[in-house]
Protein backbone atom coordinates (compact mmCIF):
# COMPACT_ATOMS: atom_id res chain seq x y z
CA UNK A 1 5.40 -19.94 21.54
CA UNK A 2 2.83 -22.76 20.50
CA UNK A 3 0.23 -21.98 18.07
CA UNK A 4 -3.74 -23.29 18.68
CA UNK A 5 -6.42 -22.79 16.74
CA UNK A 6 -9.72 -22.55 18.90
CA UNK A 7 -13.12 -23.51 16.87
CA UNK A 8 -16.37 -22.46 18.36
CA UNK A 9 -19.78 -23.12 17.36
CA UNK A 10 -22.39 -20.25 18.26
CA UNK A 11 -26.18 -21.32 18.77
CA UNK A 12 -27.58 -19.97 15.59
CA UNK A 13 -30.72 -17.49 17.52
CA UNK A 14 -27.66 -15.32 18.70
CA UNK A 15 -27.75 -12.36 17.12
CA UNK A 16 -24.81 -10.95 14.69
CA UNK A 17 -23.61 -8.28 17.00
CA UNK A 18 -23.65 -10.77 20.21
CA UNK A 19 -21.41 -12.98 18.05
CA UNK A 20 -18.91 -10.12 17.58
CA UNK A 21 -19.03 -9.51 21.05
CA UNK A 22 -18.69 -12.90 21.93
CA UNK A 23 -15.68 -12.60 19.66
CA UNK A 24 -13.85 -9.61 21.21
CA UNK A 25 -14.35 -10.84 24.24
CA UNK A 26 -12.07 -14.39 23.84
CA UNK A 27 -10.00 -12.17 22.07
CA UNK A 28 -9.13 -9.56 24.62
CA UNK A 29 -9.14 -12.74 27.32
CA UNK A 30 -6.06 -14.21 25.02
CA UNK A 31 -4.40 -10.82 24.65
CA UNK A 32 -4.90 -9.93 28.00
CA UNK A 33 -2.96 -13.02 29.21
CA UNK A 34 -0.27 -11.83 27.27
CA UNK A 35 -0.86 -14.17 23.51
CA UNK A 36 -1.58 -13.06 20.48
CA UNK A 37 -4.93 -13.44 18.09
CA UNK A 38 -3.23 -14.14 14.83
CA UNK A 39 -6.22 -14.33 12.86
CA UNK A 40 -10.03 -14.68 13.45
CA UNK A 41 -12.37 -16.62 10.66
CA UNK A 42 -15.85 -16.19 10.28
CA UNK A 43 -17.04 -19.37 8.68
CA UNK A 44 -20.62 -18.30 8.79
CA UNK A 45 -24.36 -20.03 9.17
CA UNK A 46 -23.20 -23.69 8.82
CA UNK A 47 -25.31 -26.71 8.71
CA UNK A 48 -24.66 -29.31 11.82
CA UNK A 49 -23.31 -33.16 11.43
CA UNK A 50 -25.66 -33.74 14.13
CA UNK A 51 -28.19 -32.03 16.35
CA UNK A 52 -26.63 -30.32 19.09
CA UNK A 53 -29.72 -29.99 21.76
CA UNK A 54 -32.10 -28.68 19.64
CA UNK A 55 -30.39 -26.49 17.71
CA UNK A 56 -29.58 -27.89 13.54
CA UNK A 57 -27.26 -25.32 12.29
CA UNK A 58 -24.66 -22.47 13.73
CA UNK A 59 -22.23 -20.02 13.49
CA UNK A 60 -18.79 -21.25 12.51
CA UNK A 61 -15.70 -18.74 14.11
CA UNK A 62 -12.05 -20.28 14.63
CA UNK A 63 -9.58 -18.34 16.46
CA UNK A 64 -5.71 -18.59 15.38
CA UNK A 65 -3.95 -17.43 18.53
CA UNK A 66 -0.02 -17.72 19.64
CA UNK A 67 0.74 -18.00 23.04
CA UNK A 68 2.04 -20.36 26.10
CA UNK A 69 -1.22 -22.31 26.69
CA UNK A 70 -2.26 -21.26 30.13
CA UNK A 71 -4.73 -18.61 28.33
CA UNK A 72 -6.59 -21.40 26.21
CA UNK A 73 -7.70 -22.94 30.06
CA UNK A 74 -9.11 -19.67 30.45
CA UNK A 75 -10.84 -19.01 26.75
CA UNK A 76 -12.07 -22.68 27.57
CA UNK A 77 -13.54 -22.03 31.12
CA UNK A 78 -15.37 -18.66 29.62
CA UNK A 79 -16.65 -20.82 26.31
CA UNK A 80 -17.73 -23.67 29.19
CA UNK A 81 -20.36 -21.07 31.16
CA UNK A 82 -21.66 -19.45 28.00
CA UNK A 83 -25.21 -20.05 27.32
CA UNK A 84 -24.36 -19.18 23.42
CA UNK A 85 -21.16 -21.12 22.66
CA UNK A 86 -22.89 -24.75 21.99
CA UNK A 87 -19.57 -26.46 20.81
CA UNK A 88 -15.70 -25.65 21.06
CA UNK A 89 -12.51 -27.55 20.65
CA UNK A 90 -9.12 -26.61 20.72
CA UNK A 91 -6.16 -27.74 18.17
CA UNK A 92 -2.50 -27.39 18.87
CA UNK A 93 -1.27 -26.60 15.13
CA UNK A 94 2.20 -25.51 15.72
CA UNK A 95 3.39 -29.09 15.04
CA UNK A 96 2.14 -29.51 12.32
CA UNK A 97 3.01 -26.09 11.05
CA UNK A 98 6.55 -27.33 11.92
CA UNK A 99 6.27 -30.29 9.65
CA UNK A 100 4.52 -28.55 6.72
CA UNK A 101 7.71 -26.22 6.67
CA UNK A 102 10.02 -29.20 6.68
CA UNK A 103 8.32 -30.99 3.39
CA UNK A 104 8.30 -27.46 1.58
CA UNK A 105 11.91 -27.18 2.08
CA UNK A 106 13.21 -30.83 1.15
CA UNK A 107 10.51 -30.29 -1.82
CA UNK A 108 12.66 -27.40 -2.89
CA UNK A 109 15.73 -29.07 -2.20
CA UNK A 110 14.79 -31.88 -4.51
CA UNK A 111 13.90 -29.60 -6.69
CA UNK A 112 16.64 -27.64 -6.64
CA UNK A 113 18.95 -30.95 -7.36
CA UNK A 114 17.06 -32.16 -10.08
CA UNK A 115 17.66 -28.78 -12.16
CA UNK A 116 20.90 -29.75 -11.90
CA UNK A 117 20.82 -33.87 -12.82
CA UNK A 118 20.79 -34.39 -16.92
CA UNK A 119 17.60 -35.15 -17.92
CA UNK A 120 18.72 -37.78 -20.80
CA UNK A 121 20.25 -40.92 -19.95
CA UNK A 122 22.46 -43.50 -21.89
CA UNK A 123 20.46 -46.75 -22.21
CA UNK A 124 21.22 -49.55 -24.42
CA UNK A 125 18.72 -50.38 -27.32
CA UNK A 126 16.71 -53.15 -26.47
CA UNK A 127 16.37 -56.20 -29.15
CA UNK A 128 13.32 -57.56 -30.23
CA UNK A 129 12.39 -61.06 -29.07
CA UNK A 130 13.41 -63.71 -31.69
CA UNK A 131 17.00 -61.47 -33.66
CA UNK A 132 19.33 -62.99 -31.12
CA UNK A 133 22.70 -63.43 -32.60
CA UNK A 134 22.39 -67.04 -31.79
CA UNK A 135 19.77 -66.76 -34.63
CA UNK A 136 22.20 -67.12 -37.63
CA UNK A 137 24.30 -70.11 -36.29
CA UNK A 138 20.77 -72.18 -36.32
CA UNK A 139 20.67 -71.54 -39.53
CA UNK A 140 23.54 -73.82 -41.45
């Protein structure tokens, strides 16, 4: 199973119940094709980086969803013809998931061996500059 996350930008003069619909309906598409919606974020009424046609601002909504692949094509294709979606992209995260989990456990290994490792060590003390023993044999 590979793990995507699916951001889509909604034309902000679509209406709050559209959006849900809009919502439910990539959602069943993804479910239907037998993947999973793992979690659904509503970012909300977001500013633009740039003007997108004519439109300044819209609705932020990413979709978390678990699955082979071949029903992202489709979620894309649907998102493509829609008159409301003005932006999408889609983001394989499992990767990086994958290498998140790998850090966290050799952090806690190193962690776990430094519990373990004295925390004092033996030095030697350290002279000043100038009270070398060759010091007193100058001297006569």
């Amino acid at each position: 199973m590979r793990v995507y996350e699916v951001l889509f930008i909604v034309a902000p003069n679509v209406e709050e119940g559209d959006i849900e619909t809009l919502v439910t309906q990539f959602s069943d598409i993804a479910t239907n094709q037998g993947a999973t919606v793992a979690k659904v974020d509503r970012m909300g009424r977001r500013r633009l980086a740039y003007p997108i046609g004519k439109f300044n601002e819209g609705h932020y909504i990413v979709l978390t969803i678990e699955g082979t692949g071949s029903e992202i094509a489709e979620i894309e294709r649907r998102m493509r013809v829609s008159d409301a979606v003005i932006r999408y992209i889609t983001i394989r995260i499992d990767e990086d998931l994958k290498r998140a989990e790998k850090f966290a456990v050799r952090r806690a290994a190193r962690a776990a061996a430094g519990r373990g490792r004295s925390r004092s060590r033996k030095t030697e003390p350290v002279l000043p500059i100038g009270s070398d023993d060759d010091d007193e044999e100058d001297e006569d």
